[in-house]
PDB file of N, CA and C in Angstrom:
ATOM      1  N   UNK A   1       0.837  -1.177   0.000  1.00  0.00           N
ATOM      2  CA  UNK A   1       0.000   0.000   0.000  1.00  0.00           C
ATOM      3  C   UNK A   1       0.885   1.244   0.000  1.00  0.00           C
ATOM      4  N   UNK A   2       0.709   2.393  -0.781  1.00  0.00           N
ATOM      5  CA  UNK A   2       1.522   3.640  -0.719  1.00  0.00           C
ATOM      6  C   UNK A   2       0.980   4.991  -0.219  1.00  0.00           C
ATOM      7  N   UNK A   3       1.936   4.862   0.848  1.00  0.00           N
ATOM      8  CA  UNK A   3       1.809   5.975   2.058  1.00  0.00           C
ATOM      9  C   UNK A   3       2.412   7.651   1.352  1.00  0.00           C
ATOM     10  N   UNK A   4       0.826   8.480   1.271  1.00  0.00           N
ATOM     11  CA  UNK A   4       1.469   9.932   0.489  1.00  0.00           C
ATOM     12  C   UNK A   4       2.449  10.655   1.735  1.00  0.00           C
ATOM     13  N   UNK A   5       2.965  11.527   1.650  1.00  0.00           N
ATOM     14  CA  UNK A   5       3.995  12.040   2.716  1.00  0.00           C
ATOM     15  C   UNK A   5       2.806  13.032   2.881  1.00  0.00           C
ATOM     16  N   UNK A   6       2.148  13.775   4.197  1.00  0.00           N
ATOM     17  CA  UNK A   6       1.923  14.434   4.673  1.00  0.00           C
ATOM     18  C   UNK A   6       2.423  15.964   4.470  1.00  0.00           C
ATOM     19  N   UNK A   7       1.658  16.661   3.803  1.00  0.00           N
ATOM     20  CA  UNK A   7       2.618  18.158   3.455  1.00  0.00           C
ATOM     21  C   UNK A   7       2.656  18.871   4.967  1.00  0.00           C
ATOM     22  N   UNK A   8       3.508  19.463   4.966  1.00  0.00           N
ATOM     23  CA  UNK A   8       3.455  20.315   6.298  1.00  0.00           C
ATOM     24  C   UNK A   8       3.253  21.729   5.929  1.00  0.00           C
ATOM     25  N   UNK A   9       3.362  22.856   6.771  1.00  0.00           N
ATOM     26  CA  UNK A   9       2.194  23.960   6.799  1.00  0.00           C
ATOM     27  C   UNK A   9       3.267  25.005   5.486  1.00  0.00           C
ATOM     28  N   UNK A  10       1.824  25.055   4.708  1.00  0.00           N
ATOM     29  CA  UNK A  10       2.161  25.630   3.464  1.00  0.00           C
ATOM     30  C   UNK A  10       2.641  27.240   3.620  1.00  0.00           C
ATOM     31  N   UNK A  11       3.884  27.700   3.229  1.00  0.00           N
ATOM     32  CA  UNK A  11       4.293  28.886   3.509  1.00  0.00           C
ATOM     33  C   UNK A  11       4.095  29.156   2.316  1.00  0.00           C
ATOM     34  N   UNK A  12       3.492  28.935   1.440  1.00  0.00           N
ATOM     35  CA  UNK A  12       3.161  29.372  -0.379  1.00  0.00           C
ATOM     36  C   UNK A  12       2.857  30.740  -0.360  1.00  0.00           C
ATOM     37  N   UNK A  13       2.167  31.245   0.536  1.00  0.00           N
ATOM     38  CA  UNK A  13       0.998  32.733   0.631  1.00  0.00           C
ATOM     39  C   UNK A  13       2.107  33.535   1.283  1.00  0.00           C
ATOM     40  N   UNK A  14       3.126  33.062   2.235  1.00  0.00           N
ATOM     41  CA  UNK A  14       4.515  34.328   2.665  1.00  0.00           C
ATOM     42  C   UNK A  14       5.286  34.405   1.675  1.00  0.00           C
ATOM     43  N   UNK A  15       5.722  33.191   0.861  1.00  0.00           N
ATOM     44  CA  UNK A  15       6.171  33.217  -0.012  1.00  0.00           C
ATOM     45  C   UNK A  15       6.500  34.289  -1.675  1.00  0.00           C
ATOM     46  N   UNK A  16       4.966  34.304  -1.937  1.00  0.00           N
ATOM     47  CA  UNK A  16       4.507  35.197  -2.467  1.00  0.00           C
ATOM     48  C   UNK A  16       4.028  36.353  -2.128  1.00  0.00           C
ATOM     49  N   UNK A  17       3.841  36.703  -1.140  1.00  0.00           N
ATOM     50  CA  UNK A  17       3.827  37.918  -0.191  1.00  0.00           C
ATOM     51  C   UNK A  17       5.565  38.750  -0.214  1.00  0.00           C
ATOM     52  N   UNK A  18       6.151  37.874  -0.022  1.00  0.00           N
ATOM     53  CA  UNK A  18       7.439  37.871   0.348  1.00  0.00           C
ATOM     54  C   UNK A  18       8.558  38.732  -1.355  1.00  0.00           C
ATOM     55  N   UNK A  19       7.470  37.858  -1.967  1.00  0.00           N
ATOM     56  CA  UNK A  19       8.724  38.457  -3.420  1.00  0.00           C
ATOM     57  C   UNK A  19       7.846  39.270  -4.186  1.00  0.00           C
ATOM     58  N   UNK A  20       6.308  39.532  -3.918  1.00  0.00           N
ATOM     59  CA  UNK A  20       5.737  40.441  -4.630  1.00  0.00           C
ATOM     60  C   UNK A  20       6.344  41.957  -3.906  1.00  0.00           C
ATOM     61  N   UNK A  21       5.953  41.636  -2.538  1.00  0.00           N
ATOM     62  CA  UNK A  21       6.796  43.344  -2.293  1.00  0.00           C
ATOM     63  C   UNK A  21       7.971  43.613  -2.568  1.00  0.00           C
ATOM     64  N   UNK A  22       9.386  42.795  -2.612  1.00  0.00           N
ATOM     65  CA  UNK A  22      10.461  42.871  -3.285  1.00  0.00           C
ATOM     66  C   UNK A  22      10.464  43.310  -4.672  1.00  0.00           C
ATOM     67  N   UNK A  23       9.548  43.035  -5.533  1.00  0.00           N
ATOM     68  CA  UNK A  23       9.483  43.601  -6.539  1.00  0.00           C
ATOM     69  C   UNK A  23      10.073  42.352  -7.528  1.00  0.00           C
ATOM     70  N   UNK A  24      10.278  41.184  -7.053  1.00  0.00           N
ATOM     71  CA  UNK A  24      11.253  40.264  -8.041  1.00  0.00           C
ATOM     72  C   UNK A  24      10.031  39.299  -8.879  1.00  0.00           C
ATOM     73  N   UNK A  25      10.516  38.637  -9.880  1.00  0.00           N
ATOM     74  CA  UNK A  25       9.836  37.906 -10.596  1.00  0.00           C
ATOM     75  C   UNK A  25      10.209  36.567 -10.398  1.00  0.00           C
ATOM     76  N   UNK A  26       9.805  35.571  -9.856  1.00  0.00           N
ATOM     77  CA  UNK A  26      10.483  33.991  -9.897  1.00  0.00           C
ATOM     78  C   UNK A  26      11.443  33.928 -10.630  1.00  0.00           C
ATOM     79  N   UNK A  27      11.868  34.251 -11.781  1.00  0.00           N
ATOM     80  CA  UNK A  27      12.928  34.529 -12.773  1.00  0.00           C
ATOM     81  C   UNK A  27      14.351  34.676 -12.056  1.00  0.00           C
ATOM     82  N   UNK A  28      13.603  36.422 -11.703  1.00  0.00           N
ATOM     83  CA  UNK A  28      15.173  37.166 -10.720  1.00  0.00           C
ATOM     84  C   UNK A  28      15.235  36.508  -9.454  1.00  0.00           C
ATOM     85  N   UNK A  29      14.346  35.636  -8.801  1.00  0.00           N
ATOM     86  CA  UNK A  29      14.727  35.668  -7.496  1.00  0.00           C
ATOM     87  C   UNK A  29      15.547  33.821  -7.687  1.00  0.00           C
ATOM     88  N   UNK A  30      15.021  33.092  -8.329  1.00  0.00           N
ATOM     89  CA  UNK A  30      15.769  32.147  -8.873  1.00  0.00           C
ATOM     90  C   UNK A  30      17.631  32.485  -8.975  1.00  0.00           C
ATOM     91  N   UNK A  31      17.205  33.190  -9.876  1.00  0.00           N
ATOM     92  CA  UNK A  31      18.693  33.548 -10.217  1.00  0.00           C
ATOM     93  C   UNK A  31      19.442  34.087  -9.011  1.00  0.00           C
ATOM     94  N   UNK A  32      18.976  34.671  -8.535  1.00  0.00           N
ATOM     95  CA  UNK A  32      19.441  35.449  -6.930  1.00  0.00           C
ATOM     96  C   UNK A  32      20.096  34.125  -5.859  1.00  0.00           C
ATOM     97  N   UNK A  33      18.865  33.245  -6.071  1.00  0.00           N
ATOM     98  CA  UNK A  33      19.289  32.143  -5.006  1.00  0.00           C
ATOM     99  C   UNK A  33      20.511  31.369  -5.581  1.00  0.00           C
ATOM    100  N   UNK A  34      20.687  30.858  -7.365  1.00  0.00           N
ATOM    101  CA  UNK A  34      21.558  30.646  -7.833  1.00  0.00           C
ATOM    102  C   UNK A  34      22.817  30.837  -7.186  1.00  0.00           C
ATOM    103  N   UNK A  35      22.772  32.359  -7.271  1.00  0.00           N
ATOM    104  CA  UNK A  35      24.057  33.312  -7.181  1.00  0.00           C
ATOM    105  C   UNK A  35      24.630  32.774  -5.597  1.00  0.00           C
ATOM    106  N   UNK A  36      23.686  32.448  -5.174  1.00  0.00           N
ATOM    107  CA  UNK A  36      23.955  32.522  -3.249  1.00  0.00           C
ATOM    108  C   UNK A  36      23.958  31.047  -3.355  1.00  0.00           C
ATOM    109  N   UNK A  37      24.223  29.804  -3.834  1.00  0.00           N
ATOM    110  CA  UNK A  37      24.702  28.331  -3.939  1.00  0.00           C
ATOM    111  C   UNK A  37      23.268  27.679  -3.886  1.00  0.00           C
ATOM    112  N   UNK A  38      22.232  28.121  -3.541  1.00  0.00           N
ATOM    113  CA  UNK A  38      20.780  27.426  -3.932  1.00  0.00           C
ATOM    114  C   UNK A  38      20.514  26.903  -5.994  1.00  0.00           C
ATOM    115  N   UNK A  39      20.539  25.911  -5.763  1.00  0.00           N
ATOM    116  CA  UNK A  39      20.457  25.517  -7.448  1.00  0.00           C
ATOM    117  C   UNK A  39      19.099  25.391  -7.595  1.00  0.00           C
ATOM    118  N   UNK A  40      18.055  26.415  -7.449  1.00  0.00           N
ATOM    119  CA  UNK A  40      16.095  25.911  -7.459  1.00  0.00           C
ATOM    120  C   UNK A  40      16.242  26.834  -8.736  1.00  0.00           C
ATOM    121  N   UNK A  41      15.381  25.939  -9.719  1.00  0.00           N
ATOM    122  CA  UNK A  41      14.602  26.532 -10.374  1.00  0.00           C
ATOM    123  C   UNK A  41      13.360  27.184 -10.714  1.00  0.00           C
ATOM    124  N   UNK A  42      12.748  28.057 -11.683  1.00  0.00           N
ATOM    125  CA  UNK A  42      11.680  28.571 -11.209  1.00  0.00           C
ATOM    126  C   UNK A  42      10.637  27.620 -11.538  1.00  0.00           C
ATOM    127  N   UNK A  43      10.695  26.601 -11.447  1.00  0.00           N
ATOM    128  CA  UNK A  43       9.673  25.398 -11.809  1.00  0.00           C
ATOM    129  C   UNK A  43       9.300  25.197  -9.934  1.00  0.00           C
ATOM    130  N   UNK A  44      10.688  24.491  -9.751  1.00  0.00           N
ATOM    131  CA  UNK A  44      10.715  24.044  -8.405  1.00  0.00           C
ATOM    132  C   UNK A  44      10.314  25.320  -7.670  1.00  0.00           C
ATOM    133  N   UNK A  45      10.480  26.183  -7.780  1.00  0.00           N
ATOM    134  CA  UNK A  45      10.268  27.633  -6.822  1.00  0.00           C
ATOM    135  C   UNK A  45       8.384  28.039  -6.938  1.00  0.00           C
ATOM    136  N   UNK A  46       8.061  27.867  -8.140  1.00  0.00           N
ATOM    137  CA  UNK A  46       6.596  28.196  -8.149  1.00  0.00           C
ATOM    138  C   UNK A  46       5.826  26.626  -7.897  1.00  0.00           C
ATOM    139  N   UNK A  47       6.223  25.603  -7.638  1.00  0.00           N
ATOM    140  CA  UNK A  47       5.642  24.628  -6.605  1.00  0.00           C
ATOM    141  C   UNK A  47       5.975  24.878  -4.944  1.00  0.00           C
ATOM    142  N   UNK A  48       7.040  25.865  -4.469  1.00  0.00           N
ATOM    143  CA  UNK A  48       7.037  26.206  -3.113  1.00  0.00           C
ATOM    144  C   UNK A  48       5.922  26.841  -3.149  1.00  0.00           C
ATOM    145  N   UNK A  49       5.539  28.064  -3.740  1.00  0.00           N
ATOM    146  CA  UNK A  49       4.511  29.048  -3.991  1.00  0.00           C
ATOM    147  C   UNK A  49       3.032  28.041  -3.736  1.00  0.00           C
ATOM    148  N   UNK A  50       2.943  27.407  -4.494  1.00  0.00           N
ATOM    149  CA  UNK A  50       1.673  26.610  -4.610  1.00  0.00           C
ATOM    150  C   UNK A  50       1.762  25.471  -3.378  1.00  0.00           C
ATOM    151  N   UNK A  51       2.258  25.179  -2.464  1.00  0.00           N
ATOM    152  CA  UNK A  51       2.150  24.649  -1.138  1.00  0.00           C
ATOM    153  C   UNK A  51       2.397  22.923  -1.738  1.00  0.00           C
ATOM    154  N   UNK A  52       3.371  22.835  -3.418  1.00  0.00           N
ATOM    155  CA  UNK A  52       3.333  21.175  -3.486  1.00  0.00           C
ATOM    156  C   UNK A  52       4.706  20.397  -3.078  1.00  0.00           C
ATOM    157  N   UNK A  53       5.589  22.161  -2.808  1.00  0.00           N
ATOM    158  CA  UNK A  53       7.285  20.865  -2.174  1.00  0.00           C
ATOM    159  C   UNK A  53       6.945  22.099  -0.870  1.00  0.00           C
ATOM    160  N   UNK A  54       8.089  21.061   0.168  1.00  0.00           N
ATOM    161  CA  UNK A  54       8.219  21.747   1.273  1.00  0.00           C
ATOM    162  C   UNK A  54       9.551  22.699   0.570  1.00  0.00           C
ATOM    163  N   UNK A  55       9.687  23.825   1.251  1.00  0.00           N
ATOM    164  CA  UNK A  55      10.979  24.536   1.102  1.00  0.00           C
ATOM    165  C   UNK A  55      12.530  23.511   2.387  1.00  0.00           C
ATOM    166  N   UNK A  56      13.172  23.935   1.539  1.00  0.00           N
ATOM    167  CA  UNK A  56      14.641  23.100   2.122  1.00  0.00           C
ATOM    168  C   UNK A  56      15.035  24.535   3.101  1.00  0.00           C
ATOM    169  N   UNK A  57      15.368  24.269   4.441  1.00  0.00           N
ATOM    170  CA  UNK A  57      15.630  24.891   5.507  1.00  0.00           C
ATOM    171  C   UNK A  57      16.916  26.198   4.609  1.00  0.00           C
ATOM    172  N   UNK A  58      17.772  25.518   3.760  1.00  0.00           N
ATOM    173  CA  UNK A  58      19.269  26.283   3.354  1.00  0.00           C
ATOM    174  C   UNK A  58      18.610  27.125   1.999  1.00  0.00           C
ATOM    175  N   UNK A  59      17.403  27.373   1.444  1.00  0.00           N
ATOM    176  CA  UNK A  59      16.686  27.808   0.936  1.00  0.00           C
ATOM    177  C   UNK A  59      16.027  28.855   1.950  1.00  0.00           C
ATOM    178  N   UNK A  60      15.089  28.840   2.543  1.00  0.00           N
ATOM    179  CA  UNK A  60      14.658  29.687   3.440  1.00  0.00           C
ATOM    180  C   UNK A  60      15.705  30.639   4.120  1.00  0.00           C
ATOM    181  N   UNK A  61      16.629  29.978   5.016  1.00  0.00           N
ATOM    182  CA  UNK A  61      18.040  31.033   5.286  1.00  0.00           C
ATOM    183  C   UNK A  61      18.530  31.985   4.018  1.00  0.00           C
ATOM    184  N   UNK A  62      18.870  31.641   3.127  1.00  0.00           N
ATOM    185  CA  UNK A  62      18.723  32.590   1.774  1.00  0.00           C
ATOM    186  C   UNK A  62      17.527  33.412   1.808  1.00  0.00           C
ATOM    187  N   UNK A  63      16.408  33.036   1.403  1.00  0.00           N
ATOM    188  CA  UNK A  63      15.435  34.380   0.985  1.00  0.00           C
ATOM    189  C   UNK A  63      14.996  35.231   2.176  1.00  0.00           C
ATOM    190  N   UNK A  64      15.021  34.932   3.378  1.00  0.00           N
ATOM    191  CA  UNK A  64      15.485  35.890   4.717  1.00  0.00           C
ATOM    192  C   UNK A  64      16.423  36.772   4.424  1.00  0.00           C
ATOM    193  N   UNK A  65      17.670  36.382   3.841  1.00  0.00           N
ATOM    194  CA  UNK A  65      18.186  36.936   3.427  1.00  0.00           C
ATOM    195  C   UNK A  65      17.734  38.278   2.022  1.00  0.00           C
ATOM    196  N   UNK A  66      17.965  37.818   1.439  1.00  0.00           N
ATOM    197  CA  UNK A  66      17.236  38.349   0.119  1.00  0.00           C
ATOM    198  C   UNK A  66      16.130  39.450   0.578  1.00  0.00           C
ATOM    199  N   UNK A  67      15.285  39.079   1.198  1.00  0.00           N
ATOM    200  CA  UNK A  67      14.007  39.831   1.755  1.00  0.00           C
ATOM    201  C   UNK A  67      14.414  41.040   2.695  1.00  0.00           C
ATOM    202  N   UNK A  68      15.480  40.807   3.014  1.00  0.00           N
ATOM    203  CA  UNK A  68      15.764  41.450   4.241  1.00  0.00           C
ATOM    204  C   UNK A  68      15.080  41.401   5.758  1.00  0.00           C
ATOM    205  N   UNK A  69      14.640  40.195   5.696  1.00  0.00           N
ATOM    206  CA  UNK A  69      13.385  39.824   6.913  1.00  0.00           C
ATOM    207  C   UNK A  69      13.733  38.757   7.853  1.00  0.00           C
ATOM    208  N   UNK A  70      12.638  39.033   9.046  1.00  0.00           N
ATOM    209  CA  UNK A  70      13.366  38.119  10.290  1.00  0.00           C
ATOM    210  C   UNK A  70      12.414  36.831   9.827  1.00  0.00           C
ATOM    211  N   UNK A  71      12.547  35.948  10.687  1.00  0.00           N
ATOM    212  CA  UNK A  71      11.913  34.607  10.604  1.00  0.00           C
ATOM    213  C   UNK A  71      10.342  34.671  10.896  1.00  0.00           C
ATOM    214  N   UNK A  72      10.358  35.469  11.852  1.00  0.00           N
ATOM    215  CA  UNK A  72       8.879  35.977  12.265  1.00  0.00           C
ATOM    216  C   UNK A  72       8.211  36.323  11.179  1.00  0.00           C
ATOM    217  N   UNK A  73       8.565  37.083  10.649  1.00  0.00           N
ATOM    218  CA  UNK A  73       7.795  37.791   9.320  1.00  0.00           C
ATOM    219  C   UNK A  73       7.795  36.729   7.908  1.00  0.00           C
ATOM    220  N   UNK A  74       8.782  35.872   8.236  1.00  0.00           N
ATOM    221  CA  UNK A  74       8.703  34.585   6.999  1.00  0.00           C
ATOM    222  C   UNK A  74       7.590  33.986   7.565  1.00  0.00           C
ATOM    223  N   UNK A  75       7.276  33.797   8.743  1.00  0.00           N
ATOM    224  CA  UNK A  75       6.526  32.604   8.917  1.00  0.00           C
ATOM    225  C   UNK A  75       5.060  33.333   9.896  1.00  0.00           C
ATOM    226  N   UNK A  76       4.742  34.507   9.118  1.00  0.00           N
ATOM    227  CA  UNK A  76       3.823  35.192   9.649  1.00  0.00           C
ATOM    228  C   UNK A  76       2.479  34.350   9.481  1.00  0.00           C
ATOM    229  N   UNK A  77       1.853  34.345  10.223  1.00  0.00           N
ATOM    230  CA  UNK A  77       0.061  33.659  10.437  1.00  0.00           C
ATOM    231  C   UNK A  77       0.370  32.090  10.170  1.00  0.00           C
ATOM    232  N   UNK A  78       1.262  31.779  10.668  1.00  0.00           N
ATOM    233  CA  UNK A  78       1.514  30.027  10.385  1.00  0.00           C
ATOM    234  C   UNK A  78       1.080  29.519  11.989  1.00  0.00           C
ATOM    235  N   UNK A  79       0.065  30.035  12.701  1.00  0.00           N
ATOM    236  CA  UNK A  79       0.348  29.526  13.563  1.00  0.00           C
ATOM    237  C   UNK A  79      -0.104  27.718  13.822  1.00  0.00           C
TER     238      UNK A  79
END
């Protein structure tokens, strides 16, 4: 029998919260993470958006970065 993995709590909506006020396009912010040793593409990046991969912890430390934002504010209304 095949067991689906359980998604855990979708940060898709900070996500996109997150790079619409930045002003970036999945495109530039791809490339951004590139630049900083993250290899995501904007395939893989607009399935974070849509709540179908979890984000990788060394991904998130980057766009904190990028955003200029604390963790609090990444992970705003997740309670």
């Amino acid at each position: 029998m095949e067991q689906k993995i359980r998604q855990d709590m979708n940060i898709g909506v900070n996500l996109r919260r997150l790079r619409d006020n930045s002003g970036l396009s999945q495109e530039k912010l791809c490339a951004e993470l590139q630049l900083r040793g993250c290899d995501i593409g904007r395939s893989t990046y607009a399935k974070y958006e849509a709540g179908e991969l979890n984000v990788k912890v060394s991904v998130i430390i980057q766009l904190t970065k990028i955003y200029n934002c604390s963790f609090d504010e990444f992970f705003k209304d997740l309670d």
